[in-house]
Protein backbone atom coordinates (compact mmCIF):
# COMPACT_ATOMS: atom_id res chain seq x y z
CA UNK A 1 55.43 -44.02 -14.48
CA UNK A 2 53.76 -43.48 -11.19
CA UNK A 3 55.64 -40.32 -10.31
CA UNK A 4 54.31 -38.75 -14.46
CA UNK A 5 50.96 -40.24 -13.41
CA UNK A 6 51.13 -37.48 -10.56
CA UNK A 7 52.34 -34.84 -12.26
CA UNK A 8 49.49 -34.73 -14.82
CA UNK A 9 47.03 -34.96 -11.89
CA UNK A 10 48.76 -32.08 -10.65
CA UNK A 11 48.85 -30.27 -13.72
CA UNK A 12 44.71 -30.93 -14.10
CA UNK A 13 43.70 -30.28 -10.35
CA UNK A 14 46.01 -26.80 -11.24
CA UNK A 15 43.62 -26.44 -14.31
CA UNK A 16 40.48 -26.57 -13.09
CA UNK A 17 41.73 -24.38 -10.32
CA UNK A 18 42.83 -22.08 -12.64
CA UNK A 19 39.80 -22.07 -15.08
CA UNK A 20 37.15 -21.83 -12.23
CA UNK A 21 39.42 -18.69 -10.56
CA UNK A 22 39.07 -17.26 -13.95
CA UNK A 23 35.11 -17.88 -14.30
CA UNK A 24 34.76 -16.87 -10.59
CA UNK A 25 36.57 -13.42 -11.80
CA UNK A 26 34.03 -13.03 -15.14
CA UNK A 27 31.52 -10.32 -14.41
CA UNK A 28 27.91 -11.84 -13.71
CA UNK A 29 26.07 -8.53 -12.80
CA UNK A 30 24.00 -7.10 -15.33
CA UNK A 31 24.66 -3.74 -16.28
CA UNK A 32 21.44 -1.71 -14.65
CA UNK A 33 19.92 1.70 -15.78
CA UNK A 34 20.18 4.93 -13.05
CA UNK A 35 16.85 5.21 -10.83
CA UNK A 36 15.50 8.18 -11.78
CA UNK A 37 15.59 11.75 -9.50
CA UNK A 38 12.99 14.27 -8.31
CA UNK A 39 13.50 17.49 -10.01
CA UNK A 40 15.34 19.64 -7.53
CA UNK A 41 13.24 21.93 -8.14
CA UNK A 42 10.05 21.13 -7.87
CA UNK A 43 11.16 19.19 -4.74
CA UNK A 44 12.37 22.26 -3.03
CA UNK A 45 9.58 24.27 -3.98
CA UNK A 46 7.01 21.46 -2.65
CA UNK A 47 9.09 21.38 0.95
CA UNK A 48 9.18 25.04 0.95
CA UNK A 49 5.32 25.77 1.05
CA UNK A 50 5.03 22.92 4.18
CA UNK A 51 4.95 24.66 7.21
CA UNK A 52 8.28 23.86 9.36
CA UNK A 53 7.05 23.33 13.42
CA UNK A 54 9.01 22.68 16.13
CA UNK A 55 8.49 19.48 18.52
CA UNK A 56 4.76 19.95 19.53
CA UNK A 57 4.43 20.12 15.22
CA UNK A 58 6.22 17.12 14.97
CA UNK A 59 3.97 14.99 17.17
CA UNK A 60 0.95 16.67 15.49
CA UNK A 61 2.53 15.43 12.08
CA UNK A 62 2.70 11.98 13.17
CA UNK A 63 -0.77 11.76 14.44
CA UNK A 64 -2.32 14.49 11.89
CA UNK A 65 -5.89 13.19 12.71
CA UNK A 66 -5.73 14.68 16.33
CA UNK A 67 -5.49 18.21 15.31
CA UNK A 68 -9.46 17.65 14.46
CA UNK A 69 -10.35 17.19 18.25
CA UNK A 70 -13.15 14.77 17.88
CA UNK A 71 -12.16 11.70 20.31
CA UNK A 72 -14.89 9.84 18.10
CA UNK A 73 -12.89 9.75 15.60
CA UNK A 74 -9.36 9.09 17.20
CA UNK A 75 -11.27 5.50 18.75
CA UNK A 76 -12.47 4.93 14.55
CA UNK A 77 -8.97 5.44 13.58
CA UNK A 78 -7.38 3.20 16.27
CA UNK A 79 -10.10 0.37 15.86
CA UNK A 80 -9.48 0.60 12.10
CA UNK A 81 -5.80 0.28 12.96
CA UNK A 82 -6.38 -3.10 15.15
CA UNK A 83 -9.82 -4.73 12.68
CA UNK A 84 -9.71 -3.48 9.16
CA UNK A 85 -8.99 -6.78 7.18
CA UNK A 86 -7.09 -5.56 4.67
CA UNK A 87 -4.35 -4.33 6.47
CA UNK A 88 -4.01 -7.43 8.52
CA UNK A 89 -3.84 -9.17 4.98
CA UNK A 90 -1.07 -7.13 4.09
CA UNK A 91 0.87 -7.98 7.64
CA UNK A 92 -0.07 -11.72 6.98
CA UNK A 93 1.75 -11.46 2.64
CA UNK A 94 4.62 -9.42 4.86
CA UNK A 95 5.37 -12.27 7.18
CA UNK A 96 4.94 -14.99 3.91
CA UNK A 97 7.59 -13.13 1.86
CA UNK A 98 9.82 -12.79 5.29
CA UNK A 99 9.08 -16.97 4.77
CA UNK A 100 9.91 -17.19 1.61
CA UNK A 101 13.47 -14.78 1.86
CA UNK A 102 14.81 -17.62 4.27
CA UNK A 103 13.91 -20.52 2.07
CA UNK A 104 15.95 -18.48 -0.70
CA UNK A 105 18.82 -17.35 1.79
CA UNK A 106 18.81 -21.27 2.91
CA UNK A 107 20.11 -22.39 -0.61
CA UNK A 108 23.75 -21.08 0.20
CA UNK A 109 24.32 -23.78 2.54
CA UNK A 110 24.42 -27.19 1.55
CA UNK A 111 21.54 -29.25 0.85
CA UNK A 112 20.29 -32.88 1.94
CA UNK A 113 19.76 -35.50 4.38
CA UNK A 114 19.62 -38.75 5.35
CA UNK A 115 19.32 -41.28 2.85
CA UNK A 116 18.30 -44.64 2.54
CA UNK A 117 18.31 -47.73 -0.02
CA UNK A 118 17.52 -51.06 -0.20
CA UNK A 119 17.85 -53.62 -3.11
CA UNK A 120 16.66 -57.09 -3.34
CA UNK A 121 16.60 -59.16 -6.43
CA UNK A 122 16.70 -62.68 -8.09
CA UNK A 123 18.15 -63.45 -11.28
CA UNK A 124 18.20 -67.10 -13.04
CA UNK A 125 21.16 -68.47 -14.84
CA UNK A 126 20.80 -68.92 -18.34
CA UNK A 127 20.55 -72.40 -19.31
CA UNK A 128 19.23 -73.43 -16.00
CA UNK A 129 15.58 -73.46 -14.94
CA UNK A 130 16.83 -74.26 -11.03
CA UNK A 131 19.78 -72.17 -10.04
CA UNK A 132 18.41 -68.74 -9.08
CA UNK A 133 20.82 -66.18 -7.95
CA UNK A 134 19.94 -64.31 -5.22
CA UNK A 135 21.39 -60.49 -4.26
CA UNK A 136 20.65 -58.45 -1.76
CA UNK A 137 22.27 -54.86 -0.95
CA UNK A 138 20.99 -52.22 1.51
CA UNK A 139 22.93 -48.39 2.20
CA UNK A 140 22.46 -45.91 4.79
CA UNK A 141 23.86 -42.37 5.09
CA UNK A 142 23.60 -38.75 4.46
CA UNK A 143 23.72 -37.27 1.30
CA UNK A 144 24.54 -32.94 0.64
CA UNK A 145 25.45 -31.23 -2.37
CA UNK A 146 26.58 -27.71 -2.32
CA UNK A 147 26.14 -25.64 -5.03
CA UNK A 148 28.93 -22.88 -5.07
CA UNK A 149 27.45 -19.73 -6.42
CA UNK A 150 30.17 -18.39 -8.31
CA UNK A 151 28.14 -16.52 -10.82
CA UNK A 152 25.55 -15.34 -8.39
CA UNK A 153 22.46 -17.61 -9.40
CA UNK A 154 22.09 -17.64 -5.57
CA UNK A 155 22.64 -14.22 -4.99
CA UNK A 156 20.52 -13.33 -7.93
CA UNK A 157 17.50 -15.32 -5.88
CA UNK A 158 17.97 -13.98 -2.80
CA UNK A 159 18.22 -10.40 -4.37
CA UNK A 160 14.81 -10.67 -5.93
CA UNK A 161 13.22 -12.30 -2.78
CA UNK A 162 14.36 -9.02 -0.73
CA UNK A 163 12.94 -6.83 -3.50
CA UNK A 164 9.43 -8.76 -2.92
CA UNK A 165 9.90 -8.61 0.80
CA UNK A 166 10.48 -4.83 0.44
CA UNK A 167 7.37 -4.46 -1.61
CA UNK A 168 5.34 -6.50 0.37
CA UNK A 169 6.32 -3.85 2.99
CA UNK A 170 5.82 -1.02 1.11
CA UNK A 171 2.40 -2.43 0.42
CA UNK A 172 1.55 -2.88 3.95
CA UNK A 173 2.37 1.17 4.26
CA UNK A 174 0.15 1.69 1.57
CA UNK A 175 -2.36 -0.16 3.09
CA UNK A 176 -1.86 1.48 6.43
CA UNK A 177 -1.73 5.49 4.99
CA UNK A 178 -5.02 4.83 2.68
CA UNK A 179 -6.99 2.84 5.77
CA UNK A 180 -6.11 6.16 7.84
CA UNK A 181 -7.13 8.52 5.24
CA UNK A 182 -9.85 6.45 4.22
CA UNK A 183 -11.30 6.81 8.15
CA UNK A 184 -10.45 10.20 8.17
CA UNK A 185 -12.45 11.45 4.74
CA UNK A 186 -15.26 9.14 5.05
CA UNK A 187 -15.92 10.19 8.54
CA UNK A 188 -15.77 13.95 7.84
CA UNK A 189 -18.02 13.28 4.96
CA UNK A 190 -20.25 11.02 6.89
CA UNK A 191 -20.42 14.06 9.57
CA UNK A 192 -21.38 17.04 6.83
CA UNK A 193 -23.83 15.01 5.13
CA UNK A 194 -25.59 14.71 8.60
CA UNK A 195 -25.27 18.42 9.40
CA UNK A 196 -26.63 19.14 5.50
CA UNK A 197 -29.45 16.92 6.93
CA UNK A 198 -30.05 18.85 9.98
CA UNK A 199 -30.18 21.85 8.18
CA UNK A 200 -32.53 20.57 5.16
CA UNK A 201 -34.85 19.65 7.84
CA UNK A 202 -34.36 23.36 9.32
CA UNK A 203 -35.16 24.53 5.97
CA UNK A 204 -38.27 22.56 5.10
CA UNK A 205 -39.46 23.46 8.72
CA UNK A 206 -39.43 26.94 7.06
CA UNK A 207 -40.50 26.31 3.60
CA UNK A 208 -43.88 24.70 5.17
CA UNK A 209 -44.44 27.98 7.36
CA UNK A 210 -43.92 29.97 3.88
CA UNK A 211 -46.26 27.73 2.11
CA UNK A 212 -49.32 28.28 4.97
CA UNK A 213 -48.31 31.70 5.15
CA UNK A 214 -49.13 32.30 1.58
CA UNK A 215 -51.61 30.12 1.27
CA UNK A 216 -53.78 32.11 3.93
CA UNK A 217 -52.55 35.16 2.26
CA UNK A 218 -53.97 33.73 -1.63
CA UNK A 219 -57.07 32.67 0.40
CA UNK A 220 -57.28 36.62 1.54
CA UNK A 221 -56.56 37.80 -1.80
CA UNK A 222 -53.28 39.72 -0.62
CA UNK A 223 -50.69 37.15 -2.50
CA UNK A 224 -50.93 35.67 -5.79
CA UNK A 225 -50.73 31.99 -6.91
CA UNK A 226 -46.99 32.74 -8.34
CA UNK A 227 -45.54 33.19 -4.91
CA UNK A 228 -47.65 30.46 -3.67
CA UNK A 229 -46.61 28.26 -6.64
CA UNK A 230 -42.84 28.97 -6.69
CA UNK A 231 -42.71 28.27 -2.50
CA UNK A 232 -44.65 24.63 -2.99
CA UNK A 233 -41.58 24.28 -5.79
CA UNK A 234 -39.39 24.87 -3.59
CA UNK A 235 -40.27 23.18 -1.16
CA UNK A 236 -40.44 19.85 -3.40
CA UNK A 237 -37.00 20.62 -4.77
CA UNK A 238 -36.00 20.39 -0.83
CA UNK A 239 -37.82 17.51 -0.04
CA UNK A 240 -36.20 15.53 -3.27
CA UNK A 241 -32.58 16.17 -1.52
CA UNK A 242 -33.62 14.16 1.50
CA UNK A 243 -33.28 10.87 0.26
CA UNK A 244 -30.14 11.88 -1.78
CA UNK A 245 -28.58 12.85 1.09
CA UNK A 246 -29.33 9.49 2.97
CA UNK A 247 -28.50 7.70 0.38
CA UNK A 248 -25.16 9.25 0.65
CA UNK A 249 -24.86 8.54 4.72
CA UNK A 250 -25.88 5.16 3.85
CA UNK A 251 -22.96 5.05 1.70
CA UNK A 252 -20.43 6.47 3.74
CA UNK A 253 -21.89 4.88 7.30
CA UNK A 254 -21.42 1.11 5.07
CA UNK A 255 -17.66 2.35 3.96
CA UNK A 256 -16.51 3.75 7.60
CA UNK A 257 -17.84 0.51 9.32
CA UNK A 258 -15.84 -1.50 6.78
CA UNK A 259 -12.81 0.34 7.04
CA UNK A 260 -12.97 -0.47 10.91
CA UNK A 261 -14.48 -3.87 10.77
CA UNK A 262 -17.48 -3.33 11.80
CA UNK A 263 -21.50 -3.79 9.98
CA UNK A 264 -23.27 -0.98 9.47
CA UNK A 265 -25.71 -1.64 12.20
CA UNK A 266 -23.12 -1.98 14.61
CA UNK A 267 -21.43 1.22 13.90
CA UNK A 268 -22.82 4.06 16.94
CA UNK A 269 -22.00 7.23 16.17
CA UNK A 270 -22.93 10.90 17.56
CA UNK A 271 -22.09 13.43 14.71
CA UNK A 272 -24.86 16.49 14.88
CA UNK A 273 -23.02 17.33 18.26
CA UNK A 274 -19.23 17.18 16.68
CA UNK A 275 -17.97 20.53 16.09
CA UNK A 276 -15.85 21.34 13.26
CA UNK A 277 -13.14 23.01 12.90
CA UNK A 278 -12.37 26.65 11.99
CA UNK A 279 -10.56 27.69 8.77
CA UNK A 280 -7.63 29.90 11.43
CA UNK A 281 -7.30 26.37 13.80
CA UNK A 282 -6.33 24.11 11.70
CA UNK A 283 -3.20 23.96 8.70
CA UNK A 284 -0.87 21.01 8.17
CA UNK A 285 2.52 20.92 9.02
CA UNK A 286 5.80 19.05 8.43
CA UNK A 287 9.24 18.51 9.89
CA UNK A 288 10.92 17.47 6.82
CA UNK A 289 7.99 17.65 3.97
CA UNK A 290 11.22 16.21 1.65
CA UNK A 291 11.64 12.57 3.62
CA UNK A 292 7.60 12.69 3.53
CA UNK A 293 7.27 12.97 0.26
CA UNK A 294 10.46 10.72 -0.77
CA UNK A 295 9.04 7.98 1.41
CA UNK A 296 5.34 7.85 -0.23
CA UNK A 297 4.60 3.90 -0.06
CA UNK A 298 3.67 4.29 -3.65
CA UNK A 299 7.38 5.17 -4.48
CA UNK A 300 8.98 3.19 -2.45
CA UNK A 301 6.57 0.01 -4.70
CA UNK A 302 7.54 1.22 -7.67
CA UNK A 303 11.03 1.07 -6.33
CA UNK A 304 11.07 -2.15 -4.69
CA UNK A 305 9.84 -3.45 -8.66
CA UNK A 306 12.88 -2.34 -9.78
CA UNK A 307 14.89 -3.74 -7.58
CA UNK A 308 13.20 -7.42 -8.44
CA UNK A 309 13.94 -6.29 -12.24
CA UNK A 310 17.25 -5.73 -11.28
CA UNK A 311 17.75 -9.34 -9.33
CA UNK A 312 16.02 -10.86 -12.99
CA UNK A 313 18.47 -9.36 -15.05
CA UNK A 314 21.32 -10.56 -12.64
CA UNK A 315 20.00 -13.96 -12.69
CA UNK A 316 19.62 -14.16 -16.34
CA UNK A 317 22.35 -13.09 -16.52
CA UNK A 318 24.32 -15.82 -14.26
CA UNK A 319 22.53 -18.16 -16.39
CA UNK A 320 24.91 -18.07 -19.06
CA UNK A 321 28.05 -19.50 -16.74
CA UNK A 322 28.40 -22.88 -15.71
CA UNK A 323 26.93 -24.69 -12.57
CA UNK A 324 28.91 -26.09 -10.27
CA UNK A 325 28.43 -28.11 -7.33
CA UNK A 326 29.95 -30.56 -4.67
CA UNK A 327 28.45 -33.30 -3.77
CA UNK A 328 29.24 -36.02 -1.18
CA UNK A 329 27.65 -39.29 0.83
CA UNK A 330 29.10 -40.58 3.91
CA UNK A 331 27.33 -43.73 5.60
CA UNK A 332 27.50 -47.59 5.12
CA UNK A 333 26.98 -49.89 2.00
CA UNK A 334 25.98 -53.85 2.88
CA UNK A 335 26.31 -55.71 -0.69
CA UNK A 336 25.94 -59.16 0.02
CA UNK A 337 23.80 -59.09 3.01
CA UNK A 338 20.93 -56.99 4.93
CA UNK A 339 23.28 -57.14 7.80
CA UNK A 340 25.10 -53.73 8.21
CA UNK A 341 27.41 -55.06 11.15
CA UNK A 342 29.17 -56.34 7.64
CA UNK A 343 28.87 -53.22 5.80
CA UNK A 344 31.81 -51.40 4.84
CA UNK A 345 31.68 -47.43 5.07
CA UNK A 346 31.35 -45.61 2.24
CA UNK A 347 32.69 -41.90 1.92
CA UNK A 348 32.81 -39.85 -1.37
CA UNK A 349 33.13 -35.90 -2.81
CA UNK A 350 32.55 -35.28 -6.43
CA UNK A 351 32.52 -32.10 -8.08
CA UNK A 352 29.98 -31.44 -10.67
CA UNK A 353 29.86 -28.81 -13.44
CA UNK A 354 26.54 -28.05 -15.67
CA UNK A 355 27.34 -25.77 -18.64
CA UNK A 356 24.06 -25.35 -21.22
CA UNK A 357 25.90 -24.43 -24.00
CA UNK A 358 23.75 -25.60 -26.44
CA UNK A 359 21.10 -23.18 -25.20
CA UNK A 360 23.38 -20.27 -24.55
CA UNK A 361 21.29 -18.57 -27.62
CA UNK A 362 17.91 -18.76 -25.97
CA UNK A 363 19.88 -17.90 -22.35
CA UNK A 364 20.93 -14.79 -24.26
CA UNK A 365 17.43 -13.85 -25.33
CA UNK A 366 16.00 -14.81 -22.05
CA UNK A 367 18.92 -11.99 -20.75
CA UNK A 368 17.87 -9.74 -23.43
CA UNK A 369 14.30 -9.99 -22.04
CA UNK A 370 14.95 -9.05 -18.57
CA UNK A 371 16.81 -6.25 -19.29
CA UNK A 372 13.97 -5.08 -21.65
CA UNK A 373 12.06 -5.19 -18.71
CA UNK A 374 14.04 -4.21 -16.54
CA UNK A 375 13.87 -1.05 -18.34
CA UNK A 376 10.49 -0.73 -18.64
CA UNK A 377 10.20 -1.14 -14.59
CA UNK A 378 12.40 2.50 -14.75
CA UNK A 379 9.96 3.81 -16.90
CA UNK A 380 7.19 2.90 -15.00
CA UNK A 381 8.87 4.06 -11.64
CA UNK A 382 9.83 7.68 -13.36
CA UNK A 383 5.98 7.80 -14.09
CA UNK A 384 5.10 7.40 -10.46
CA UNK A 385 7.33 9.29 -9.60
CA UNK A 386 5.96 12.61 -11.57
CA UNK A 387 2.68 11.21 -10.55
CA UNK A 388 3.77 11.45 -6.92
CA UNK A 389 5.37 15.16 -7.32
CA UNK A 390 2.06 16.04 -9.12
CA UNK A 391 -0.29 15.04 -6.48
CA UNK A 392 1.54 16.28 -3.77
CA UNK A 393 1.29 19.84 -5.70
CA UNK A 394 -2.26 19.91 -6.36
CA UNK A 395 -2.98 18.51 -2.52
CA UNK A 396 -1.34 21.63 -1.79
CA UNK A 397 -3.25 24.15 -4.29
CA UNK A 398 -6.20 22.46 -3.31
CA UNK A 399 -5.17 23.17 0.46
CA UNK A 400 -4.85 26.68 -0.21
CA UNK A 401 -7.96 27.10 -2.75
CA UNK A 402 -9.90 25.21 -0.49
CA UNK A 403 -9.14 27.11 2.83
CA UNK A 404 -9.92 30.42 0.58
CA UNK A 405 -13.17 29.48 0.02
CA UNK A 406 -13.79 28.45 3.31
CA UNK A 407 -13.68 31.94 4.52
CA UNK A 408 -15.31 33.48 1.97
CA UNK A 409 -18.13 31.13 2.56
CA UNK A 410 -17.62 31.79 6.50
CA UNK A 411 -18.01 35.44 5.67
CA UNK A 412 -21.62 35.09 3.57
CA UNK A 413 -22.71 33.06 6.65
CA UNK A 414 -21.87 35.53 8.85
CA UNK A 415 -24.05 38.50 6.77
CA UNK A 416 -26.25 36.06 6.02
CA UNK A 417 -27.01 35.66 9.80
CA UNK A 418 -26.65 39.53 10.49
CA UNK A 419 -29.18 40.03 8.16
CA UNK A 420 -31.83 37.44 9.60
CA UNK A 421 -31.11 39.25 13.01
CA UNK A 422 -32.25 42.41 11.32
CA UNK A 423 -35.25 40.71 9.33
CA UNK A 424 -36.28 39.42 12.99
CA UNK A 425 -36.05 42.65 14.72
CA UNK A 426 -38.01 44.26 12.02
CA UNK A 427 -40.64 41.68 11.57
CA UNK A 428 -41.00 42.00 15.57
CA UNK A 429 -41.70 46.02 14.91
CA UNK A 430 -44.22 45.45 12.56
CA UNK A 431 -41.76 46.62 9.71
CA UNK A 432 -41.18 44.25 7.45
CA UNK A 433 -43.49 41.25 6.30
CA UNK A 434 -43.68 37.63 7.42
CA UNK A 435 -42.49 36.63 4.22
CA UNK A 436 -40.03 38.40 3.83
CA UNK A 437 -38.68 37.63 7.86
CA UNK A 438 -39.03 33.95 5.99
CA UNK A 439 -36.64 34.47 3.30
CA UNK A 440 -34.17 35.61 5.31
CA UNK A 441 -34.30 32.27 7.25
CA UNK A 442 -34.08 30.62 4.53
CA UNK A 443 -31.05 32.36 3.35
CA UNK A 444 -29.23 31.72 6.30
CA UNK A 445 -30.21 28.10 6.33
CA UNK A 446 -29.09 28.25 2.63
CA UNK A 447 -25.30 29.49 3.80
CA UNK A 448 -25.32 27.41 6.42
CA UNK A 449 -25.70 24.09 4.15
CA UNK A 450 -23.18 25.88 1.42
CA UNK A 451 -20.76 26.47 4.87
CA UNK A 452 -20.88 22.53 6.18
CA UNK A 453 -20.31 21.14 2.35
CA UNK A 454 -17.58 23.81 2.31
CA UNK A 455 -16.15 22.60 5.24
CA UNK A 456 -16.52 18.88 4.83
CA UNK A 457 -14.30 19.61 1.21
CA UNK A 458 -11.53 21.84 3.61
CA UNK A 459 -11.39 18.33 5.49
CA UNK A 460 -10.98 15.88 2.66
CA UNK A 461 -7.96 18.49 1.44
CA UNK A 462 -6.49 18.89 4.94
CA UNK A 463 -6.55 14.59 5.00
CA UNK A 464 -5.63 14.94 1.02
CA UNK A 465 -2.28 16.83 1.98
CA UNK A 466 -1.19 14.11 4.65
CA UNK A 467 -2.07 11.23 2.03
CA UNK A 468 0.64 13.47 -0.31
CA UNK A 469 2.88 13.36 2.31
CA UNK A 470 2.58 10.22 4.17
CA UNK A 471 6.42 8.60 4.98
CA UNK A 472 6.76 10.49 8.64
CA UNK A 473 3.75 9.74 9.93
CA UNK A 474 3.50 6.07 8.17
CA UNK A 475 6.59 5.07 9.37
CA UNK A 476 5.63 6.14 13.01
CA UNK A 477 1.96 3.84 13.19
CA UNK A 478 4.30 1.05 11.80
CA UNK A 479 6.83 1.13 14.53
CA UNK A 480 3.89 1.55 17.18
């Protein structure tokens, strides 16, 4: 009887064997749609208009920035780098999520600790009002149960919390590339709208010598109130652009001492001296304008929430198989007494299995769900990615349009000036008229504002074309 006894424990320890081997074999990853490519073409054709340097290029790629040689604003950049508060939120979510992956990678082992119990009760006999039973029962010893992640529950978890941690990354790239380029254009605009300054207050120092001129000359009855009118016109219209254009400094002092965490009244700065750069001295350039692109933080976000679709689907998906654990106790039971030199020991393994069959229909919708979203996550990263391609290509027109119009601007300053030099030299011969030496101040003044605003916009597109093509010279600041 004994020896049949054993032979149909056999036969069910060989079952369960066998039916867990053949759940353990079932397929628990969701099926997942392709992450969409860059069109070989237009990635080819973006890489092929970035300039292709040798070494001293490369190191000018990673630090971009330099190739402006203002040391004012290579201390901004690196005191944004150490201060701005955003960025050293992003570090702080990046460490939290690097937190949070070990409490999901910790779930593979098995779980517990030391446990503890003690019992005391009295119960009256029935019948009697006197006899009172006393019992008394105490336990000590560790407890664990191990959950055995054949369907990838565990996996699934761990999966997603990787995806976060990658964003979380990605994010702290983003953070870093748009703090950068934030310093960068806000500084160069900061810069021009103190030049356009300097020069409005060159031009109303020459408006207000117009305005006596031909005031004395209406007073002598050479000049007529129309020219005296239209010069006091202008002269208000000039006057009305000063506190436009502080307003704007204001704005972009307030922004740059943010970005490098700093108040506005504790931000120094010397820009009237800073000399900008010329339209020949300065282009961008690339080692491998491909990777740069390919690694845009804003890419690599939309890919990292994919990847967390992708760990949702696979855990809804392991939701539909059973759950099955072992647990166990080892440690001491007392039941008569609270003395555990007379405990006995107590030692047990139990397997456990939790199957939700009767809500396999809502697992399946909750399955259904993820992968709806899951796809949705591919749509959304096939949109950033066009958006990506698309910026890059109009950072790149805009380059080129940009640096156009800086010379052509360049060139009207230069006549511009030529022909004050002449208007001087006549005026000093008696030649020509005061007034007339006077407009030809003020046109110069008038190309030199046009030239600084020019040249401020050439700026924001050179920093434009690194934000378009930020992985090399992200992923270098991050390692330093």
């Amino acid at each position: 009887m004994s020896e049949r006894n054993g032979k149909r424990g056999a036969l069910k320890s060989a079952g369960v064997a066998m039916l867990l081997v053949v759940l353990a074999g079932c397929s628990v990853t969701a099926p997942h749609g392709a992450l969409p490519q860059p069109d070989s073409d237009t990635l080819n054709r973006l890489s092929s208009v970035a300039i292709q340097p040798g070494a001293q290029g490369a190191h000018a790629e990673l630090r971009w920035w330099e190739a402006l040689n203002d040391a004012q604003l290579d201390r901004l950049v690196e005191r944004a780098l150490q201060s701005n508060q955003d960025l050293a939120a992003a570090a702080l979510r990046l460490d939290a999520q690097m937190a949070r992956l070990d409490v999901a990678r910790d779930q593979r082992r098995p779980q517990g600790g030391l446990s503890g119990n003690l019992n005391l009760s009295r119960e009256q006999t029935a019948g009697s009002g006197l006899e009172v039973r006393r019992q008394e029962s105490v336990s000590l010893g560790l407890s664990a149960d191990w959950q055995l992640d054949l369907f990838g529950r565990i996996r699934a978890a761990i999966a997603r919390a990787e995806a976060q941690l990658n964003y979380q990354q990605y994010s702290h790239e983003a953070v870093l590339a748009e703090v950068v380029n934030g310093v960068v254009k806000t500084y160069t605009q900061l810069s021009g709208t103190q030049r356009q300054l300097g020069v409005l207050e060159q031009q109303l120092s020459s408006l207000q010598e117009s305005v006596a001129t031909l005031r004395l000359r209406y007073e002598e009855g050479v000049a007529t109130p129309l020219e005296l009118y239209r010069a006091q016109a202008l002269q208000h219209e000039y006057l009305a652009r000063r506190p436009l254009l502080e307003e704007a400094a204001a704005g972009y002092r307030e922004t740059l001492a943010t970005l490098v965490g700093l108040t506005s009244d504790q931000l120094q700065l010397q820009l009237l001296s800073v000399a900008l750069p010329t339209a020949d001295s300065l282009s961008p350039v690339f080692n491998d304008p491909s990777h740069a692109l390919m690694r845009s933080p804003e890419l690599l976000q939309a890919q990292a929430r994919v990847e967390q679709a992708m760990a949702l689907s696979d855990g809804a998906k392991a939701a539909l198989y059973p759950d099955i654990s072992v647990s166990g106790v080892i440690g001491w039971l007392s039941a008569s007494s609270l003395d555990l030199g007379d405990a006995r020991e107590q030692l047990g393994v139990a397997p456990r299995l939790q199957w939700s069959l009767l809500n396999l229909s809502a697992l399946k919708a909750g399955l259904n769900a993820a992968q709806f979203e899951e796809q949705a996550v591919l749509a959304e990263y096939e949109q950033t990615l066009l958006t990506v391609l698309n910026q890059a290509d109009r950072s790149i027109q805009t380059w080129a349009a940009r640096t156009q119009r800086l010379e052509q601007t360049g060139r009207r300053h230069q006549f511009a000036r030529q022909a004050f030099e002449q208007a001087q030299a006549r005026y000093e011969e008696g030649v020509l008229p005061y007034i007339e030496f006077l407009d030809a101040q003020r046109d110069l003044l008038e190309s030199e504002d046009a030239l600084v605003g020019v040249q401020t916009e050439w700026l924001n597109a050179y920093a434009e074309v690194y934000g378009a093509f930020p992985g090399n010279w992200v992923d270098a600041l991050k390692q330093s």
